[in-house]
N, C-alpha and C. Protein backbone atom coordinates (compact mmCIF):
# COMPACT_ATOMS: atom_id res chain seq x y z
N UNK A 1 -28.83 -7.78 9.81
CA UNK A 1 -29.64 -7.47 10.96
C UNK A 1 -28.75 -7.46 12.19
N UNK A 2 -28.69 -6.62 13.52
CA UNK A 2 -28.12 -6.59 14.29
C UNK A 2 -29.01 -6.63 15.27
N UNK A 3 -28.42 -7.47 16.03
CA UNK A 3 -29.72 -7.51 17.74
C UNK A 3 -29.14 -6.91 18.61
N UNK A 4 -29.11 -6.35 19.40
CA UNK A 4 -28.93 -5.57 20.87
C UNK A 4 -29.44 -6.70 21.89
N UNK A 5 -29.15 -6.44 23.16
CA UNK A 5 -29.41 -7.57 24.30
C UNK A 5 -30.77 -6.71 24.51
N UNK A 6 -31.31 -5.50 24.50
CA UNK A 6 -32.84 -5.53 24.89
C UNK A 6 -33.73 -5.50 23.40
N UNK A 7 -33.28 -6.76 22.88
CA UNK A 7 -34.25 -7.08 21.76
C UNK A 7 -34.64 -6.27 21.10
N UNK A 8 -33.82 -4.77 21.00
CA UNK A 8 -34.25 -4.08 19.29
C UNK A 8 -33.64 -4.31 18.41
N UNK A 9 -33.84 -4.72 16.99
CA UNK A 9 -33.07 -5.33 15.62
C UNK A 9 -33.00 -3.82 14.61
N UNK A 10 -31.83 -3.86 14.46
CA UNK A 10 -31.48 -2.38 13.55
C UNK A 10 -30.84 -3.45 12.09
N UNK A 11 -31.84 -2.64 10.89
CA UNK A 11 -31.70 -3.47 9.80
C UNK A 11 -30.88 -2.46 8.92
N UNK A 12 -29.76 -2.87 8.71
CA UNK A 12 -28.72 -1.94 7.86
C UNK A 12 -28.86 -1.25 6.95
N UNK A 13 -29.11 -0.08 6.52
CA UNK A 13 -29.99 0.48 5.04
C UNK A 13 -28.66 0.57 3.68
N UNK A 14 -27.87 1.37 4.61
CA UNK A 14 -26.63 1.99 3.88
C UNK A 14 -25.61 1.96 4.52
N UNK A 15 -24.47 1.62 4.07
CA UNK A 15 -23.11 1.97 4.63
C UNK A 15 -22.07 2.52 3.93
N UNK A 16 -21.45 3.48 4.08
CA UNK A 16 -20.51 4.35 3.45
C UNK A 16 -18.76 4.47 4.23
N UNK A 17 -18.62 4.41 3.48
CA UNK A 17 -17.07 4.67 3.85
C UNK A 17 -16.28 5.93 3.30
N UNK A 18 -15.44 6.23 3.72
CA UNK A 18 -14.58 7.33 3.33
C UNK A 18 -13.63 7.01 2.38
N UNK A 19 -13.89 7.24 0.66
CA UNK A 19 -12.86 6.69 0.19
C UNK A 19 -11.30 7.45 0.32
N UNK A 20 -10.23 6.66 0.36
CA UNK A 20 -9.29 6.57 0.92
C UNK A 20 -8.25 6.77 -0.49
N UNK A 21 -7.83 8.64 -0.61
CA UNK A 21 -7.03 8.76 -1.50
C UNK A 21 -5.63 8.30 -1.44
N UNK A 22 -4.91 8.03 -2.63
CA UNK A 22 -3.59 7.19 -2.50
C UNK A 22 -2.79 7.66 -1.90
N UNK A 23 -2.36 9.67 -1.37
CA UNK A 23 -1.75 9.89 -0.81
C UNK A 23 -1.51 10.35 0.64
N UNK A 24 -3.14 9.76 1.11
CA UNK A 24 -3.45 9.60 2.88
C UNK A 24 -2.16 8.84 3.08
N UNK A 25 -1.78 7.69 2.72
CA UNK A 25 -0.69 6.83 2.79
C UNK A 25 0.40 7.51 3.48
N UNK A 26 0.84 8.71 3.07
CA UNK A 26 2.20 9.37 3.02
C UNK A 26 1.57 10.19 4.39
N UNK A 27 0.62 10.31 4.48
CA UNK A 27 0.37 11.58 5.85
C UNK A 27 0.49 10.91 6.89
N UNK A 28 -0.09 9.15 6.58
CA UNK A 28 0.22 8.73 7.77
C UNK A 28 1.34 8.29 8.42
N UNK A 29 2.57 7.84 7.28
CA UNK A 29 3.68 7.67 7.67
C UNK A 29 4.74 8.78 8.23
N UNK A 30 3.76 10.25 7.78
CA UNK A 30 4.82 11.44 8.33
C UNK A 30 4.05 11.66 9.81
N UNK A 31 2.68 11.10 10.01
CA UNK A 31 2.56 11.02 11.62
C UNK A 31 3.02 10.57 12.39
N UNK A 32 4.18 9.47 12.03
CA UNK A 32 4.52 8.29 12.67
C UNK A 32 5.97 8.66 12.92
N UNK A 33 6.45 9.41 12.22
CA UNK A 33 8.27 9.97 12.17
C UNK A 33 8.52 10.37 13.41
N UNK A 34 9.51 10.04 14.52
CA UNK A 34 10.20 10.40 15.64
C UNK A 34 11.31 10.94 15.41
N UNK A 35 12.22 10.56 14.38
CA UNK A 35 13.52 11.08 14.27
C UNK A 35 14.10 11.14 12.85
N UNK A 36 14.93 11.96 12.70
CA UNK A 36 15.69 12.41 11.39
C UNK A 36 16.92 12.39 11.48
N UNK A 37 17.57 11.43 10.63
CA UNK A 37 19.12 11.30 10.86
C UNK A 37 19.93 11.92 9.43
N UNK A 38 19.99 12.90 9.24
CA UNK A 38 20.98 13.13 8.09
C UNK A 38 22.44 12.92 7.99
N UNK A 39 22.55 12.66 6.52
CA UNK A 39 24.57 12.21 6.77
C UNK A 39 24.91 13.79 5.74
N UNK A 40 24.25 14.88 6.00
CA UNK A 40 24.84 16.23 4.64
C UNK A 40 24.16 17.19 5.61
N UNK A 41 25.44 18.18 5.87
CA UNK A 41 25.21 19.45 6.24
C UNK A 41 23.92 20.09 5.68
N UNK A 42 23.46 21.40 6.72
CA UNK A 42 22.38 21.71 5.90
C UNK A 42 23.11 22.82 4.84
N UNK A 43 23.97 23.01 4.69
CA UNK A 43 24.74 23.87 3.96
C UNK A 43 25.40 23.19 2.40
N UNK A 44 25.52 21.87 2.43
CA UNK A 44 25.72 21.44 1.95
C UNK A 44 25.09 21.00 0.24
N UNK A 45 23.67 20.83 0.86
CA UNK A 45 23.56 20.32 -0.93
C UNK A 45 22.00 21.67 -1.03
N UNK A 46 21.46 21.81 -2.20
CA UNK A 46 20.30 22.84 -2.12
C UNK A 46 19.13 21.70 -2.11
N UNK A 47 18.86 20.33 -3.03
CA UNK A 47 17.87 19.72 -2.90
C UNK A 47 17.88 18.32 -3.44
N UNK A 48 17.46 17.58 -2.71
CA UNK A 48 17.57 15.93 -3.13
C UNK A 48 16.25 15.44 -3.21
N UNK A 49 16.09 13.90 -3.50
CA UNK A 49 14.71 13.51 -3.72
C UNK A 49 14.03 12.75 -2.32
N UNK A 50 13.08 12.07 -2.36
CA UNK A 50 12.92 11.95 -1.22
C UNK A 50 11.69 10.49 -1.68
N UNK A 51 12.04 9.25 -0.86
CA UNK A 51 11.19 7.88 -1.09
C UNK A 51 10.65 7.63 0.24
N UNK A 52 9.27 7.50 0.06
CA UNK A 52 8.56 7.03 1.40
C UNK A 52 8.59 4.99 1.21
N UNK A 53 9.16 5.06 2.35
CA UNK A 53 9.51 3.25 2.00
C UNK A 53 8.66 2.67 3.46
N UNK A 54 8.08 3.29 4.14
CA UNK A 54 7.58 3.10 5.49
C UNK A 54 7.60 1.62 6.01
N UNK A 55 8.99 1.56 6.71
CA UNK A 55 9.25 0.18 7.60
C UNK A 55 9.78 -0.16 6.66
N UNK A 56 11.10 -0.28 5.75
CA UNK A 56 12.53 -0.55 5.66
C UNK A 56 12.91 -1.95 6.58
N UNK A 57 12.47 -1.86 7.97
CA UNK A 57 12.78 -2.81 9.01
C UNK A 57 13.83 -2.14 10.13
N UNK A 58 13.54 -2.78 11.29
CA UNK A 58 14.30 -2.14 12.18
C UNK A 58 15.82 -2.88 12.65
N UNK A 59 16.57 -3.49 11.24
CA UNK A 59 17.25 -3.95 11.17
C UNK A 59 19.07 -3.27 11.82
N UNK A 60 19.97 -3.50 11.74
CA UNK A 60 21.73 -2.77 12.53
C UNK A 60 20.84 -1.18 11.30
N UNK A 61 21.97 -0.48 11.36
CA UNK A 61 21.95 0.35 10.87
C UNK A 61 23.45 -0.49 9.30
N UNK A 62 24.00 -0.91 10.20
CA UNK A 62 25.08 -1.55 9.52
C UNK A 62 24.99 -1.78 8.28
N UNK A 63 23.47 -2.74 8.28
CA UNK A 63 23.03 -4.15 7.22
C UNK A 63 22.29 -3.26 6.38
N UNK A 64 21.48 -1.86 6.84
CA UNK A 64 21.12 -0.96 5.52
C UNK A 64 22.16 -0.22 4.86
N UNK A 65 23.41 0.11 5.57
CA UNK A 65 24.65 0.62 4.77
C UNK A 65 24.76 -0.56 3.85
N UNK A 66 25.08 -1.35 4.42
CA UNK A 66 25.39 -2.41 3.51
C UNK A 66 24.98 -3.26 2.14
N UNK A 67 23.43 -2.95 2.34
CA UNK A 67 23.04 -2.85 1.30
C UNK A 67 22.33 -1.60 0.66
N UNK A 68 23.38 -0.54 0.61
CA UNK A 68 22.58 1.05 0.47
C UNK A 68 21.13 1.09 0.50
N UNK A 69 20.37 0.71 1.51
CA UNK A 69 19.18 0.78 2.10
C UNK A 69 18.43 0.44 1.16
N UNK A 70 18.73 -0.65 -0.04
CA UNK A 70 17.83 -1.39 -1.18
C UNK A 70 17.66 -0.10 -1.93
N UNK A 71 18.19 0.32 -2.64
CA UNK A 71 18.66 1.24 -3.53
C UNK A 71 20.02 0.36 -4.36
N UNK A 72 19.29 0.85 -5.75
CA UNK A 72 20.57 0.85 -6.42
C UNK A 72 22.39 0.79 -6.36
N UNK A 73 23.45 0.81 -6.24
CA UNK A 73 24.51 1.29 -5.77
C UNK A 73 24.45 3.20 -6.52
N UNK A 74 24.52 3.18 -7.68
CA UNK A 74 24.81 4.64 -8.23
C UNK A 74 23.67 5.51 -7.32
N UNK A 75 23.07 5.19 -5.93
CA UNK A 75 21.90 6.48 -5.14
C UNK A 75 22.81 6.70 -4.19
N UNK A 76 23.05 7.68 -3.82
CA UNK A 76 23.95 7.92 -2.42
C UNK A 76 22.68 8.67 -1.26
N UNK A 77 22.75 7.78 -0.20
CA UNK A 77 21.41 8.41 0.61
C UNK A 77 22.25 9.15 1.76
N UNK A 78 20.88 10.30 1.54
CA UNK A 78 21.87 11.32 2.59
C UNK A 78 21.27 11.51 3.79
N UNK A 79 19.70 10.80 3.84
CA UNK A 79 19.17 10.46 5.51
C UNK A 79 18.07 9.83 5.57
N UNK A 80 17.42 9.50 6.50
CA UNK A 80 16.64 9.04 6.41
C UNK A 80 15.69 9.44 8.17
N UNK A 81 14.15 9.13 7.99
CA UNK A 81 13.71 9.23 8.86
C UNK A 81 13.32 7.97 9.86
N UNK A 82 12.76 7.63 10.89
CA UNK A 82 12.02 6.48 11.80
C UNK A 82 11.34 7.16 12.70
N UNK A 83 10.62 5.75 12.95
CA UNK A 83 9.36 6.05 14.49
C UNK A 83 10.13 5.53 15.58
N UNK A 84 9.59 5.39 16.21
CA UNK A 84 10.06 5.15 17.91
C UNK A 84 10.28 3.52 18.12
N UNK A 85 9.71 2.87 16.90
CA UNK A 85 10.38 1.72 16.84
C UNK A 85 11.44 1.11 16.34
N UNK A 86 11.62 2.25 15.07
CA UNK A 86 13.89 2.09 14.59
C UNK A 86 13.31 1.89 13.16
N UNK A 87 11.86 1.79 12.68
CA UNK A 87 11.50 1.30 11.48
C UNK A 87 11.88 2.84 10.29
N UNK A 88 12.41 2.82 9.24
CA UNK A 88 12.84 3.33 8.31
C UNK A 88 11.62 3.77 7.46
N UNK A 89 11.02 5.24 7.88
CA UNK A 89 10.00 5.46 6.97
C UNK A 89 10.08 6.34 5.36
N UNK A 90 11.00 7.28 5.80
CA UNK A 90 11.61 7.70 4.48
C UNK A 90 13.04 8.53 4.29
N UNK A 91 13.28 8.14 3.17
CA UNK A 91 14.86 8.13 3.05
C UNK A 91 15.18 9.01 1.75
N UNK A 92 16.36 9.96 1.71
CA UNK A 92 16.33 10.87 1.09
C UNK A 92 17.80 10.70 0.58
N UNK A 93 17.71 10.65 -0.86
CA UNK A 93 18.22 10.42 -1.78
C UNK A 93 18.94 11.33 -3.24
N UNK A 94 19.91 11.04 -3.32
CA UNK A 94 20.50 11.14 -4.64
C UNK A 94 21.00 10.42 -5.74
N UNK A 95 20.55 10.57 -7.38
CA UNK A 95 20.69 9.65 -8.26
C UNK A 95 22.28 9.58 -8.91
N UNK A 96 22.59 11.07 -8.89
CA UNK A 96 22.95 11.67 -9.92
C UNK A 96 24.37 12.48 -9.08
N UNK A 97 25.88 12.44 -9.05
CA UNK A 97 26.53 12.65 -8.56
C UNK A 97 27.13 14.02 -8.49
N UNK A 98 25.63 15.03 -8.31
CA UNK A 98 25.88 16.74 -8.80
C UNK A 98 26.15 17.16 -7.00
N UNK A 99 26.60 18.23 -7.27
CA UNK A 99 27.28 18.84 -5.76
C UNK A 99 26.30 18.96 -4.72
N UNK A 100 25.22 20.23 -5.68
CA UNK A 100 23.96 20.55 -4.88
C UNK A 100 22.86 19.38 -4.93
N UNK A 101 23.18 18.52 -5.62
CA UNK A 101 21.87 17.43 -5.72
C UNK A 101 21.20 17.64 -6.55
N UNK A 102 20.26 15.87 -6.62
CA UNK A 102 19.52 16.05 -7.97
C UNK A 102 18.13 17.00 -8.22
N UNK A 103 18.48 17.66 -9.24
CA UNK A 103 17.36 18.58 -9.74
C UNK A 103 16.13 18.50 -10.84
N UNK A 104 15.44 17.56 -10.26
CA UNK A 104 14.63 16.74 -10.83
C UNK A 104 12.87 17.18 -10.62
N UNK A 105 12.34 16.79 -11.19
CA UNK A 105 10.67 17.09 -11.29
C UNK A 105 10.11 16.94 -9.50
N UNK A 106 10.63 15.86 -9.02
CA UNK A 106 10.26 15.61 -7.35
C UNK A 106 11.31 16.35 -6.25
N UNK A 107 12.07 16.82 -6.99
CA UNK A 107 12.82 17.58 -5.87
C UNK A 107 12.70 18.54 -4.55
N UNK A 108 12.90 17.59 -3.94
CA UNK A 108 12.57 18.46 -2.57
C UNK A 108 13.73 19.92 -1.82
N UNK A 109 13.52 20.78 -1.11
CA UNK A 109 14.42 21.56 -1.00
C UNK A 109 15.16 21.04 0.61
N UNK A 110 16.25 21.02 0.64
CA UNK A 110 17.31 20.38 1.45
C UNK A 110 16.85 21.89 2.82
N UNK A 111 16.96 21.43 4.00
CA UNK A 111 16.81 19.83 4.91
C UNK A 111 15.19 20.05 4.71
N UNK A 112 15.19 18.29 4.69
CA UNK A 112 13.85 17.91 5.39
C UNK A 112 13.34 18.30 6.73
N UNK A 113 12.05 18.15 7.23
CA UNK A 113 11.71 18.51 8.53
C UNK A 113 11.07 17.66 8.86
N UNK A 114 11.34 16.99 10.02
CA UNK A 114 10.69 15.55 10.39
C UNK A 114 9.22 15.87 10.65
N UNK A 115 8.38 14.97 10.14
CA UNK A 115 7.22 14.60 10.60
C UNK A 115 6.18 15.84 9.66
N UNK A 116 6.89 16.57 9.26
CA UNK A 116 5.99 17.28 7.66
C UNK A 116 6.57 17.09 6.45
N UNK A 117 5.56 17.58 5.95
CA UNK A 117 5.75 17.04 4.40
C UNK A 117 6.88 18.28 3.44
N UNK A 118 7.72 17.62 3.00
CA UNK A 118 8.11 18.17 2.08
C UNK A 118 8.12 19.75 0.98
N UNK A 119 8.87 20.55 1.10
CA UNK A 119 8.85 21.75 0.41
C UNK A 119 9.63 21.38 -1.03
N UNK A 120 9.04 21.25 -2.67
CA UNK A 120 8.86 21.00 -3.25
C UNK A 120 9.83 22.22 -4.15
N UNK A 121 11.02 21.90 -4.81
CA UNK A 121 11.91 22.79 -5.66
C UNK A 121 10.83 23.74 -6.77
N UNK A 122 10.34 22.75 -7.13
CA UNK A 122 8.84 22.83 -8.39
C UNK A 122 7.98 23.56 -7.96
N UNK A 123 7.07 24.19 -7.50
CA UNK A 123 5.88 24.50 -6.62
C UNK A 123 4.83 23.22 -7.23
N UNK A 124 3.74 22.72 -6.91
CA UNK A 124 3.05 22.67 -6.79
C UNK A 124 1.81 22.85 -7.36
N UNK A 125 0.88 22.04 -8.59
CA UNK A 125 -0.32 22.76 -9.34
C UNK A 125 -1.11 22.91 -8.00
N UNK A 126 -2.48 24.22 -8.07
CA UNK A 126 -3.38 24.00 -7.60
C UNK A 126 -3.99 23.23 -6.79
N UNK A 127 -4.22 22.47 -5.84
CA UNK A 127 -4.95 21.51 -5.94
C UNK A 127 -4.15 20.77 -5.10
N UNK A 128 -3.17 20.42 -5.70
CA UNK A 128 -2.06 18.85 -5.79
C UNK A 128 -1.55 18.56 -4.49
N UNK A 129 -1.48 17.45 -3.80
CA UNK A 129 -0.59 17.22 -2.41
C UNK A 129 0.30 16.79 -2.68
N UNK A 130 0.61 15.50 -2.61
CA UNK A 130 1.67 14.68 -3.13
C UNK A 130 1.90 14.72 -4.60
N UNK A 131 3.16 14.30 -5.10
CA UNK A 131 3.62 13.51 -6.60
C UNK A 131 3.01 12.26 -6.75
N UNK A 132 3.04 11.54 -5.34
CA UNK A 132 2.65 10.20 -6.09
C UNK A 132 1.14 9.92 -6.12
N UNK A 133 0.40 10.87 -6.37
CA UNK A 133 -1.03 10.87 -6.58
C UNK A 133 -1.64 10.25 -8.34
């Protein structure tokens, strides 16, 4: 029951929400992207993969070299994006030590574009937004 200060009571019937698909997640972290730092020419590789890690931390840049940005050692990352607060939303990656990069089922086509989503080596079923759906 809810009261109002001029004493009308509104008795709740229904409430609905918008359910919330798994890959809203990723739209909102590409709303949030301010900047794109790549370490690879755009000439350089044709397509790498790409991990939404949103807020990494807004730690040196140093201390994520240092620990290849919590990646494996065998990933060599070739950039990564942030918001306006230094936080690390997604970072773009290689597994596999091929010239043009890895050519894999999620492969994205080299360069990224900050703050949209991804152009996909694979196309795309019907339908589909993200991979990680």
């Amino acid at each position: 029951m809810i009261a109002t200060k001029y004493k009308t009571k509104f008795r709740i019937a229904e409430r609905t929400k918008k359910p919330q698909r798994h890959n809203e997640r990723f739209w909102s972290i590409l709303e949030k992207e301010n900047e794109m730092i790549l370490f690879e020419e755009k000439d350089d590789l044709l397509y790498c993969r790409e991990t939404y890690v949103d807020g990494v931390g807004t730690r040196q840049i140093e201390k994520l070299i240092e620990t290849n940005w919590g990646f494996d050692r065998q990933y060599k990352v070739l950039g990564f994006t942030r918001d306006c607060n230094g936080k690390v939303l997604r970072v773009f990656i290689n597994k596999y030590n091929a010239p043009e990069g890895d050519l894999v089922s999620e492969s994205i086509l080299w360069p990224p574009v900050v703050g949209q989503r991804s152009q996909y080596f694979y196309p795309l079923a019907e339908g589909r937004d993200f991979y990680y759906d």
